[in-house]
C-alpha atoms as a PDB file:
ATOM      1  CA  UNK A   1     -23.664 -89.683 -46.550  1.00  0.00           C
ATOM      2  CA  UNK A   2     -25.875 -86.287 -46.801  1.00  0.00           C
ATOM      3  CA  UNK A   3     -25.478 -83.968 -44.343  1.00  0.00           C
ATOM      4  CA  UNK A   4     -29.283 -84.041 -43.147  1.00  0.00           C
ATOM      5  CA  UNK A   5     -31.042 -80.628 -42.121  1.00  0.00           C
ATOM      6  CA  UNK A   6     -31.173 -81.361 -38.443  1.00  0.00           C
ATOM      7  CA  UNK A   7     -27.153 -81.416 -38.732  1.00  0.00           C
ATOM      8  CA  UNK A   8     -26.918 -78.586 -40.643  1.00  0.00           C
ATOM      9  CA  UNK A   9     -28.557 -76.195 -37.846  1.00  0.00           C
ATOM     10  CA  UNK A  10     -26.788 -77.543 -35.182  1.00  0.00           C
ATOM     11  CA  UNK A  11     -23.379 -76.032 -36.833  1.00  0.00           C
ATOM     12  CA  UNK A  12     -21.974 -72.921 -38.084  1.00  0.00           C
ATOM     13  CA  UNK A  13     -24.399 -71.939 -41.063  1.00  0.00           C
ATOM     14  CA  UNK A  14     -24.664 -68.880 -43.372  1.00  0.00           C
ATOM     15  CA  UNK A  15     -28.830 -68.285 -43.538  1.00  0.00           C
ATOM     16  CA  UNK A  16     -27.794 -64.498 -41.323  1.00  0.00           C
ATOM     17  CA  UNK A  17     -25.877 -61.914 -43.486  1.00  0.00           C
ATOM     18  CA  UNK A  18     -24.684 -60.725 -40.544  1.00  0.00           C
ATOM     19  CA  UNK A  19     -25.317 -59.910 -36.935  1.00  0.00           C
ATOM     20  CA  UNK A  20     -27.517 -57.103 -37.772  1.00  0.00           C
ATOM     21  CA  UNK A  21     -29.639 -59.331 -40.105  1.00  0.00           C
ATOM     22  CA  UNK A  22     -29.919 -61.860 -37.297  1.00  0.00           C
ATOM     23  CA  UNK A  23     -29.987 -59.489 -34.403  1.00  0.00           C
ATOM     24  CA  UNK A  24     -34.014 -57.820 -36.826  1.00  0.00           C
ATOM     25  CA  UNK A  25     -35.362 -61.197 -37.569  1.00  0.00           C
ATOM     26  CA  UNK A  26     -35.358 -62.482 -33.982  1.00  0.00           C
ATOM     27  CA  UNK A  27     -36.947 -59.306 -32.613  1.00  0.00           C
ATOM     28  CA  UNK A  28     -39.527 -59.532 -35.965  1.00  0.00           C
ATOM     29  CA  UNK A  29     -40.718 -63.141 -35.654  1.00  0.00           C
ATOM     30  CA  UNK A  30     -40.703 -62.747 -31.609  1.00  0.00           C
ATOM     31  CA  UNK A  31     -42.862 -59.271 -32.193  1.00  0.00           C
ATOM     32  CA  UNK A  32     -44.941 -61.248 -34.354  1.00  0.00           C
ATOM     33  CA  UNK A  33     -45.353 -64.562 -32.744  1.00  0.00           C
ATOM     34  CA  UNK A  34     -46.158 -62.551 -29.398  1.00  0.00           C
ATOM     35  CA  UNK A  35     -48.893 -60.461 -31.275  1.00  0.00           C
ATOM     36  CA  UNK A  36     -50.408 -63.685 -32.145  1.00  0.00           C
ATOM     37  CA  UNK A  37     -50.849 -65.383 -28.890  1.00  0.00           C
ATOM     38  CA  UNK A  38     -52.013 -61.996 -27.754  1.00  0.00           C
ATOM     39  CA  UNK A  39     -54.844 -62.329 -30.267  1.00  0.00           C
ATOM     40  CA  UNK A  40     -55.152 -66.030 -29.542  1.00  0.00           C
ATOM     41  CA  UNK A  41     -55.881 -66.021 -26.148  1.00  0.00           C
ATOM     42  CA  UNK A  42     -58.370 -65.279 -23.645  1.00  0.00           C
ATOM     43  CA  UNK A  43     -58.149 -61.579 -22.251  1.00  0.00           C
ATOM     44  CA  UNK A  44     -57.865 -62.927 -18.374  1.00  0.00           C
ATOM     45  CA  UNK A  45     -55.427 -65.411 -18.745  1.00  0.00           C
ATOM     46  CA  UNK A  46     -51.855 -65.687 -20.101  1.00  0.00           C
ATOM     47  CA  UNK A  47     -51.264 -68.887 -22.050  1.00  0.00           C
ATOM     48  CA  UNK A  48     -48.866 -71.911 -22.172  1.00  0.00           C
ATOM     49  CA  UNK A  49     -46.963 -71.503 -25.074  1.00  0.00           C
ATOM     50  CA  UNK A  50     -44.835 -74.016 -26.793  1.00  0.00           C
ATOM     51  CA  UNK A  51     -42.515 -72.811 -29.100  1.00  0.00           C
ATOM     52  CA  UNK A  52     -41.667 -75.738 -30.993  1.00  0.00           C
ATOM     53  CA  UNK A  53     -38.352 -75.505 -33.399  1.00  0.00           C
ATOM     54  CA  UNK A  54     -37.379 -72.544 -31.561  1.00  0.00           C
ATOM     55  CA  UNK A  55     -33.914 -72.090 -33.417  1.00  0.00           C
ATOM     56  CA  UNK A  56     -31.297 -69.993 -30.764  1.00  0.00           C
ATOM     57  CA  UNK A  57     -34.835 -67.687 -30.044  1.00  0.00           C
ATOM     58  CA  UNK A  58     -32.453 -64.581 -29.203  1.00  0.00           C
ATOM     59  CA  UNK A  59     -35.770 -62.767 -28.263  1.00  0.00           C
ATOM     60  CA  UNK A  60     -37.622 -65.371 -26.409  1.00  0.00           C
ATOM     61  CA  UNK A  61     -38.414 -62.800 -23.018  1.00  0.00           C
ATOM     62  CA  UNK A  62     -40.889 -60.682 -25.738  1.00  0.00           C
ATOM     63  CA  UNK A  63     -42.892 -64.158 -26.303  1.00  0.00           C
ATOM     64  CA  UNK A  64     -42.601 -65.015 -22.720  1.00  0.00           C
ATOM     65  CA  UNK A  65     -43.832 -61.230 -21.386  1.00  0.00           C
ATOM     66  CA  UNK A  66     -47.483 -62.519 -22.848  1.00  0.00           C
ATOM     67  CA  UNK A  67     -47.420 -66.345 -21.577  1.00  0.00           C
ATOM     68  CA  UNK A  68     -47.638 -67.891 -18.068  1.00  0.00           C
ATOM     69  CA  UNK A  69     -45.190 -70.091 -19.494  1.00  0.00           C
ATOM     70  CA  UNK A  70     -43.127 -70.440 -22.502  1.00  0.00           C
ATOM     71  CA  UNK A  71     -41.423 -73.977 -23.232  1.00  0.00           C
ATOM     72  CA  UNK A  72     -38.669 -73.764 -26.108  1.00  0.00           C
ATOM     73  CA  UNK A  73     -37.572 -76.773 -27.925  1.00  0.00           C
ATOM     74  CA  UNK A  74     -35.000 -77.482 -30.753  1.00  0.00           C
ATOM     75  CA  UNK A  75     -33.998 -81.030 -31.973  1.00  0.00           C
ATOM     76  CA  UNK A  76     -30.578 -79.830 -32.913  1.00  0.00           C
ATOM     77  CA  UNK A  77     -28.959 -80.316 -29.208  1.00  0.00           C
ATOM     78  CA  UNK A  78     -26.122 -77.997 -29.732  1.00  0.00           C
ATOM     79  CA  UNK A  79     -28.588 -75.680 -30.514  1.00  0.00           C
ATOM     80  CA  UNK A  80     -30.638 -76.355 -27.522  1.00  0.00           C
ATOM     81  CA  UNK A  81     -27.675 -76.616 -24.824  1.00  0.00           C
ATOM     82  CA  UNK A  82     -27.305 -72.662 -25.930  1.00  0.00           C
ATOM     83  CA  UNK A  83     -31.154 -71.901 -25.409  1.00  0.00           C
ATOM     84  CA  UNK A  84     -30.870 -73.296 -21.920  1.00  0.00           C
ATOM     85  CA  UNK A  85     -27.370 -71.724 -21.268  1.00  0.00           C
ATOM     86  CA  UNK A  86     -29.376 -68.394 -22.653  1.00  0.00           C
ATOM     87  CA  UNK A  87     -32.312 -68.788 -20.669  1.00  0.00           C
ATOM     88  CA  UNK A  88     -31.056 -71.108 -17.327  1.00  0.00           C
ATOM     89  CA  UNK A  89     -32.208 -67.932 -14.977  1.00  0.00           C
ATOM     90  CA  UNK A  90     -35.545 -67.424 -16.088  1.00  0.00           C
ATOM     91  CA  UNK A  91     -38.268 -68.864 -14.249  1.00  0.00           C
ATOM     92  CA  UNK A  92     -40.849 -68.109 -17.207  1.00  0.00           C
ATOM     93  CA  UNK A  93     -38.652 -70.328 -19.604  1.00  0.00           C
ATOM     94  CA  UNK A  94     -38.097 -73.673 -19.864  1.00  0.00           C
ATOM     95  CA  UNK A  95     -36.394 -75.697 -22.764  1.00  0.00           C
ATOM     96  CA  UNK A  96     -36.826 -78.933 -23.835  1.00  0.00           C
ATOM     97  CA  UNK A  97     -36.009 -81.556 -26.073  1.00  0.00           C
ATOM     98  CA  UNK A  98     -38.296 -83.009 -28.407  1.00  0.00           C
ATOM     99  CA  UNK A  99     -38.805 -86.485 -26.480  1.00  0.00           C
ATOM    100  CA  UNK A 100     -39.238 -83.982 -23.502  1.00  0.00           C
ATOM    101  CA  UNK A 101     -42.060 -82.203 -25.005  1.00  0.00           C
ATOM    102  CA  UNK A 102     -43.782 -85.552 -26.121  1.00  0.00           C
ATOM    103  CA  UNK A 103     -43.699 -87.062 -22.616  1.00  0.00           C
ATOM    104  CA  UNK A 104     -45.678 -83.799 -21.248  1.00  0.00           C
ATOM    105  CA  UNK A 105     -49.529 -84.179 -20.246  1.00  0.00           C
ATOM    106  CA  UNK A 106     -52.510 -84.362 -23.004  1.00  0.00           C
ATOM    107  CA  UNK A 107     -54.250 -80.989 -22.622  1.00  0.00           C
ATOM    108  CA  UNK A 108     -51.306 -78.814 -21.049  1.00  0.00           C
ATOM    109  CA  UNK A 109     -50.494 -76.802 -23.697  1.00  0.00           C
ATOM    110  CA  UNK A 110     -52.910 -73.306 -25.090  1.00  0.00           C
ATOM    111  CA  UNK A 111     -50.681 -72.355 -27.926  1.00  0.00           C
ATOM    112  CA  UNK A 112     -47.741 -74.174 -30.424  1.00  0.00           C
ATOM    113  CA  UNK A 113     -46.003 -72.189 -32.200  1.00  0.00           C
ATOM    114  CA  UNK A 114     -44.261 -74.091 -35.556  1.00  0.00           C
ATOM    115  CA  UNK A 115     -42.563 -71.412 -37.345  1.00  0.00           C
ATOM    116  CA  UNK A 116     -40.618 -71.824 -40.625  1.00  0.00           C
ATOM    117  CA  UNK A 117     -39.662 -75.772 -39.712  1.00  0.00           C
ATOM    118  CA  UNK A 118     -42.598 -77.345 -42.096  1.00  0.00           C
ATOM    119  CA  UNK A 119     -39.832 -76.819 -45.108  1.00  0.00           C
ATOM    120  CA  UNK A 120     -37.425 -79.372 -43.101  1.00  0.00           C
ATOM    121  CA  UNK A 121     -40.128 -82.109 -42.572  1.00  0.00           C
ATOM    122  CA  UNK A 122     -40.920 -84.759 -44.798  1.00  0.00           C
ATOM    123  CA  UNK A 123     -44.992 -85.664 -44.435  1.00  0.00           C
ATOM    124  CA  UNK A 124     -44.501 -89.080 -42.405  1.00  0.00           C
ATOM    125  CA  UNK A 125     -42.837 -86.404 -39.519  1.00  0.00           C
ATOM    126  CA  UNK A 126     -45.233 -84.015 -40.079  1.00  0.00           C
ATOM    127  CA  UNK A 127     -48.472 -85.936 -39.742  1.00  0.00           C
ATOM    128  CA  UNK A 128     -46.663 -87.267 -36.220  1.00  0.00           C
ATOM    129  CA  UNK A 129     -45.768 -84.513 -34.972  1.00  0.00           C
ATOM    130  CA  UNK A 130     -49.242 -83.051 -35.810  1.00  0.00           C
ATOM    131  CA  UNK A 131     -50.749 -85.816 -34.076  1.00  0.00           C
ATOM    132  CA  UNK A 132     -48.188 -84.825 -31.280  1.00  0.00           C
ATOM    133  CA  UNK A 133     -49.068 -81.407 -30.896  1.00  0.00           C
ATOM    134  CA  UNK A 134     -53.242 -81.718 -30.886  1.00  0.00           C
ATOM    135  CA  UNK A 135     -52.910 -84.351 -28.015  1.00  0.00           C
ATOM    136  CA  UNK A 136     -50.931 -81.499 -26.239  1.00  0.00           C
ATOM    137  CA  UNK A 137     -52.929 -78.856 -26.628  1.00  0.00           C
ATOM    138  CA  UNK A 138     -56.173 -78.095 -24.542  1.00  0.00           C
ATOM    139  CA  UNK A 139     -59.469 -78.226 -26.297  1.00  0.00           C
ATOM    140  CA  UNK A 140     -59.946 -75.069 -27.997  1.00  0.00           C
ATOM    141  CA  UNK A 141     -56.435 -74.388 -27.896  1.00  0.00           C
ATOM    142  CA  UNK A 142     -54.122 -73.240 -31.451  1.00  0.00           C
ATOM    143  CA  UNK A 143     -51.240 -74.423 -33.618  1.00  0.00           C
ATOM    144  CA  UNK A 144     -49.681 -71.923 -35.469  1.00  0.00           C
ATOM    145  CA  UNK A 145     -47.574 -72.696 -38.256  1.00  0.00           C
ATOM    146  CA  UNK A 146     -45.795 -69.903 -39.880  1.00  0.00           C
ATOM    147  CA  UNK A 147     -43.628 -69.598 -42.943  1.00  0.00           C
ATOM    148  CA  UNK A 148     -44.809 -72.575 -44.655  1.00  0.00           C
ATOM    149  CA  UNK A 149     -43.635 -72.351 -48.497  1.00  0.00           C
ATOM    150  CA  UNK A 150     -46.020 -72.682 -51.387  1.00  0.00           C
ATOM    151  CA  UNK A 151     -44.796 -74.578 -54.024  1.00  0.00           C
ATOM    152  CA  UNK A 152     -44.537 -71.204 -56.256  1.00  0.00           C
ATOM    153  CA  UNK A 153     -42.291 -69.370 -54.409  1.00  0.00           C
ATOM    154  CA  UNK A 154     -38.539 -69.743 -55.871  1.00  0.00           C
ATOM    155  CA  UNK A 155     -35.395 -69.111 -53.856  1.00  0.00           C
ATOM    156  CA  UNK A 156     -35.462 -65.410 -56.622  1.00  0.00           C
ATOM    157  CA  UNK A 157     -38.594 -64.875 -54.465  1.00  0.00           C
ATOM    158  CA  UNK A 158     -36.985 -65.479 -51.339  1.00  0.00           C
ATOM    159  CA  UNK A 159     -33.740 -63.799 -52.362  1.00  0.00           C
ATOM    160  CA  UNK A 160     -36.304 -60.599 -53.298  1.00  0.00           C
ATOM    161  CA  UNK A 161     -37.920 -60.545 -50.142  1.00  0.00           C
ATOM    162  CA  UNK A 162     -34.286 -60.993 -48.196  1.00  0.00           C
ATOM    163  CA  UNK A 163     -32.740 -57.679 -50.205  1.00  0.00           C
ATOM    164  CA  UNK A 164     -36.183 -55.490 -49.454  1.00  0.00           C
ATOM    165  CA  UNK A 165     -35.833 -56.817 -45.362  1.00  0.00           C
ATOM    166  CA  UNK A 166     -32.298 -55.404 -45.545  1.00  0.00           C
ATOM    167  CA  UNK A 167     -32.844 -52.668 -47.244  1.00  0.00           C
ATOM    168  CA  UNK A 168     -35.695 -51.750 -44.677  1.00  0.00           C
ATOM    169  CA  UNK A 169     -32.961 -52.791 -41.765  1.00  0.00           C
ATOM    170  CA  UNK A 170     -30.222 -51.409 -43.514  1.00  0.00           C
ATOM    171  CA  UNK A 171     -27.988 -54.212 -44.010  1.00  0.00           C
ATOM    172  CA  UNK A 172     -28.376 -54.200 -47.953  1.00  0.00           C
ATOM    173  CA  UNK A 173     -25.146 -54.667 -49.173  1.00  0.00           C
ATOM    174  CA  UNK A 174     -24.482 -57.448 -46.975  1.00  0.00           C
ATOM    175  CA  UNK A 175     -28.080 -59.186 -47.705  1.00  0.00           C
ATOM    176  CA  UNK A 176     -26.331 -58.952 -51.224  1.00  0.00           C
ATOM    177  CA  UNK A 177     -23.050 -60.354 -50.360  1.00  0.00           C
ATOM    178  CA  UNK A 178     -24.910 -62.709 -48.045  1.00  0.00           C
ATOM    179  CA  UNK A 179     -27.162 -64.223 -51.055  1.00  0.00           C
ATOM    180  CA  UNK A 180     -23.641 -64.851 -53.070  1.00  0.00           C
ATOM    181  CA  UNK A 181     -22.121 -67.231 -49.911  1.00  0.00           C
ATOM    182  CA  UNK A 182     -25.241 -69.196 -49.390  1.00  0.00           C
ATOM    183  CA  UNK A 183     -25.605 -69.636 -53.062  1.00  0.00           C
ATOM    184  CA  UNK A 184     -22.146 -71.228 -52.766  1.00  0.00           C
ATOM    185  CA  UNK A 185     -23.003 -73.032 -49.156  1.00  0.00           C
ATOM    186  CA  UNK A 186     -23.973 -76.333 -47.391  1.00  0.00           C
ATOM    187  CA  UNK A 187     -27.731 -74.919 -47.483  1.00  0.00           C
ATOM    188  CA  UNK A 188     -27.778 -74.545 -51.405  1.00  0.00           C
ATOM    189  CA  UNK A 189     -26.250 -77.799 -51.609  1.00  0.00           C
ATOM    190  CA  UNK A 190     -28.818 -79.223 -48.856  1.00  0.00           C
ATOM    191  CA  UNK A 191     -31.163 -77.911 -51.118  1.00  0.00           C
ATOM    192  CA  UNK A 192     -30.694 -79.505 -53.963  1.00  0.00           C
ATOM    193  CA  UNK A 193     -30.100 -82.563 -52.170  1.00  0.00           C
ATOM    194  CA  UNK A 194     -32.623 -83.015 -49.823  1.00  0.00           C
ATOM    195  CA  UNK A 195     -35.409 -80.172 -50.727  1.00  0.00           C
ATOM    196  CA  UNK A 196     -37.742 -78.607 -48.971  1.00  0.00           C
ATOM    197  CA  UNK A 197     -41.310 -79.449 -48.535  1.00  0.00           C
ATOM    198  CA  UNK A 198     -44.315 -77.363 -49.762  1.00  0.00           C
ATOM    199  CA  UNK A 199     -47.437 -76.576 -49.442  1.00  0.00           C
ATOM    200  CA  UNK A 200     -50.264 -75.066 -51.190  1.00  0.00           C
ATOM    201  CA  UNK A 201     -53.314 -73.498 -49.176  1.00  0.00           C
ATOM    202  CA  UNK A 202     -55.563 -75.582 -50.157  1.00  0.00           C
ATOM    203  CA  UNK A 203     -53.504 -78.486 -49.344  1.00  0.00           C
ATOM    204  CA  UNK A 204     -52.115 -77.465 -45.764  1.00  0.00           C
ATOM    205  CA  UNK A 205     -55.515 -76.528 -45.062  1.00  0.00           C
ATOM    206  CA  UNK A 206     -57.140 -80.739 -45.833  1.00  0.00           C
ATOM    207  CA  UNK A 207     -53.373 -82.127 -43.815  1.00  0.00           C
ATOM    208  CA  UNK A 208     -54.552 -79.862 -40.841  1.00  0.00           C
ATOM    209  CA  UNK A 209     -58.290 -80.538 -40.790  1.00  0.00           C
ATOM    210  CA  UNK A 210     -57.652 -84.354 -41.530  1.00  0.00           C
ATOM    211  CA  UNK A 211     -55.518 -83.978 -38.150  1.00  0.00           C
ATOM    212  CA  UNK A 212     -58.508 -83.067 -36.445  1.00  0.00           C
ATOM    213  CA  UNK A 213     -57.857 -79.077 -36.766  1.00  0.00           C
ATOM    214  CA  UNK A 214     -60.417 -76.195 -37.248  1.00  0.00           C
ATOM    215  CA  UNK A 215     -57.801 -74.508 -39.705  1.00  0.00           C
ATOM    216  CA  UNK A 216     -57.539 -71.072 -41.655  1.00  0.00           C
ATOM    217  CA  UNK A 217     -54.728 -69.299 -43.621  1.00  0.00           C
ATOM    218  CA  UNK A 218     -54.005 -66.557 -40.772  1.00  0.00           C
ATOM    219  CA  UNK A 219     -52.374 -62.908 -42.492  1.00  0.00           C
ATOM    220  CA  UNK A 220     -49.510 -61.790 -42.355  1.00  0.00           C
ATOM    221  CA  UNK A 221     -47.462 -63.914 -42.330  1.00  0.00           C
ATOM    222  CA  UNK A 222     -44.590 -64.267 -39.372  1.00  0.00           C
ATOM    223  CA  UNK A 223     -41.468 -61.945 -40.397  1.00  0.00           C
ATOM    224  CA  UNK A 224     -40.639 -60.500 -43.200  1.00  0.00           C
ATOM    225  CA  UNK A 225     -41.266 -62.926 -46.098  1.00  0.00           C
ATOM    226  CA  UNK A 226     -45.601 -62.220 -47.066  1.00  0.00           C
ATOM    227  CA  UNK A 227     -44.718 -64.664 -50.067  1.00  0.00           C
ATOM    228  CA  UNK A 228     -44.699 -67.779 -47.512  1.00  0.00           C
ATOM    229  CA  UNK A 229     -48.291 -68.801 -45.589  1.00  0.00           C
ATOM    230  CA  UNK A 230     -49.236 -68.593 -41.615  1.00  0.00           C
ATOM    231  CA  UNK A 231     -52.059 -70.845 -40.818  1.00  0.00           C
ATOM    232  CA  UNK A 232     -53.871 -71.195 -37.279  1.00  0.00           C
ATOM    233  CA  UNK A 233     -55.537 -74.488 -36.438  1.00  0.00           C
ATOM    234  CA  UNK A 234     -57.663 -75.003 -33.054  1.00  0.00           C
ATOM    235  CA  UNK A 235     -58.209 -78.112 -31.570  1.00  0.00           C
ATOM    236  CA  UNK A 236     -61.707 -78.380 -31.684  1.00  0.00           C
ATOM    237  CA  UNK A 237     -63.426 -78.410 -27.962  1.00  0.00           C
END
């Protein structure tokens, strides 16, 4: 049997270079995701963010220094029993599991965060999890979803945007060497496998809005790949 995605994650994987590579994307997607809610939310109050998907979210404490409360949550457990080791001292994070997150009250969340998970979903998930997320958040409250893939965008266009984020970091010659193992790894053979699911503009825009969203295409996109899409959708009051 396939190895399934959720499986992958929870092990020893080779999407970082190196420590370097994985040290600049957490503190770029947690820069990003925090400038967001920043611009999502009301001036006088800090929000309850859910960051759902959360991966090992090294840099968590820059999302949580602009919420009341920040709940992480990763259905890979192994995955999740290190986000809780990470974070066990800090009042202004809690993690969760997934069935966690679904048994907490309609209305008690102001902002999800969903960022590059869409690609691991098939639809049938997706549309429940959407369903999930709008009775959690508050009327008026958002759902971001970053990174979603178009359908144009090849792994060369990926592999592009990889070499120009480490030669901005300075990790080139490993993003190089890094590109060579994963084209030999689980992932590339997960890939070819399983694929990834993607989405067109248009398209994401009608799945959100039939979910009862007010949705837009939001720019830039989170981190460092502006080939992939960020949308924001807001529960409608």
């Amino acid at each position: 049997m396939a190895m399934s995605w959720r499986e992958f994650f929870d092990g020893d994987h080779a999407l970082y270079v190196n420590e370097r590579h994985k040290l600049l994307h957490g503190r770029m997607v947690a820069r990003d995701v925090a400038a967001l809610v920043r611009a999502l939310s009301p001036a006088d109050r800090k929000p309850v963010v859910l960051d759902f998907g959360c991966g090992e979210a090294l840099e968590a404490k820059v999302v949580a220094a602009v919420a009341s409360r920040l709940i992480l949550s990763d259905a890979a457990p192994g995955v999740l029993a290190g986000v809780r080791a990470r974070y066990a001292g800090d009042t202004a994070i809690e993690a969760l599991s997934p069935e966690e997150v679904d048994a907490l009250a309609p209305g008690s969340i102001d902002v999800v965060v969903v960022n590059s998970l869409l690609q691991y979903l098939p639809r049938a998930e997706l549309d429940r999890l959407l369903a999930q997320w709008r009775r959690l958040l508050r009327p008026g409250g958002h759902l971001v979803l970053g990174d979603v893939i178009p359908p144009d965008v090849s792994p060369v266009t990926d592999a592009a945007a990889l070499l120009r984020f480490g030669y901005e970091g300075g990790f080139l010659l490993a993003a190089g060497a890094g590109l060579v193992r994963t084209a030999l790894s689980d992932y590339r053979k997960l890939r070819a496998e399983l694929g990834l699911s993607t989405y067109d503009e248009n398209a994401m825009l009608a799945i959100l809005e039939n979910a009862g969203f007010d949705a837009e295409r939001r720019r830039p996109n989170i981190g460092h790949n502006q080939a992939r899409m960020c949308f924001v959708a807001t529960r409608p009051d």
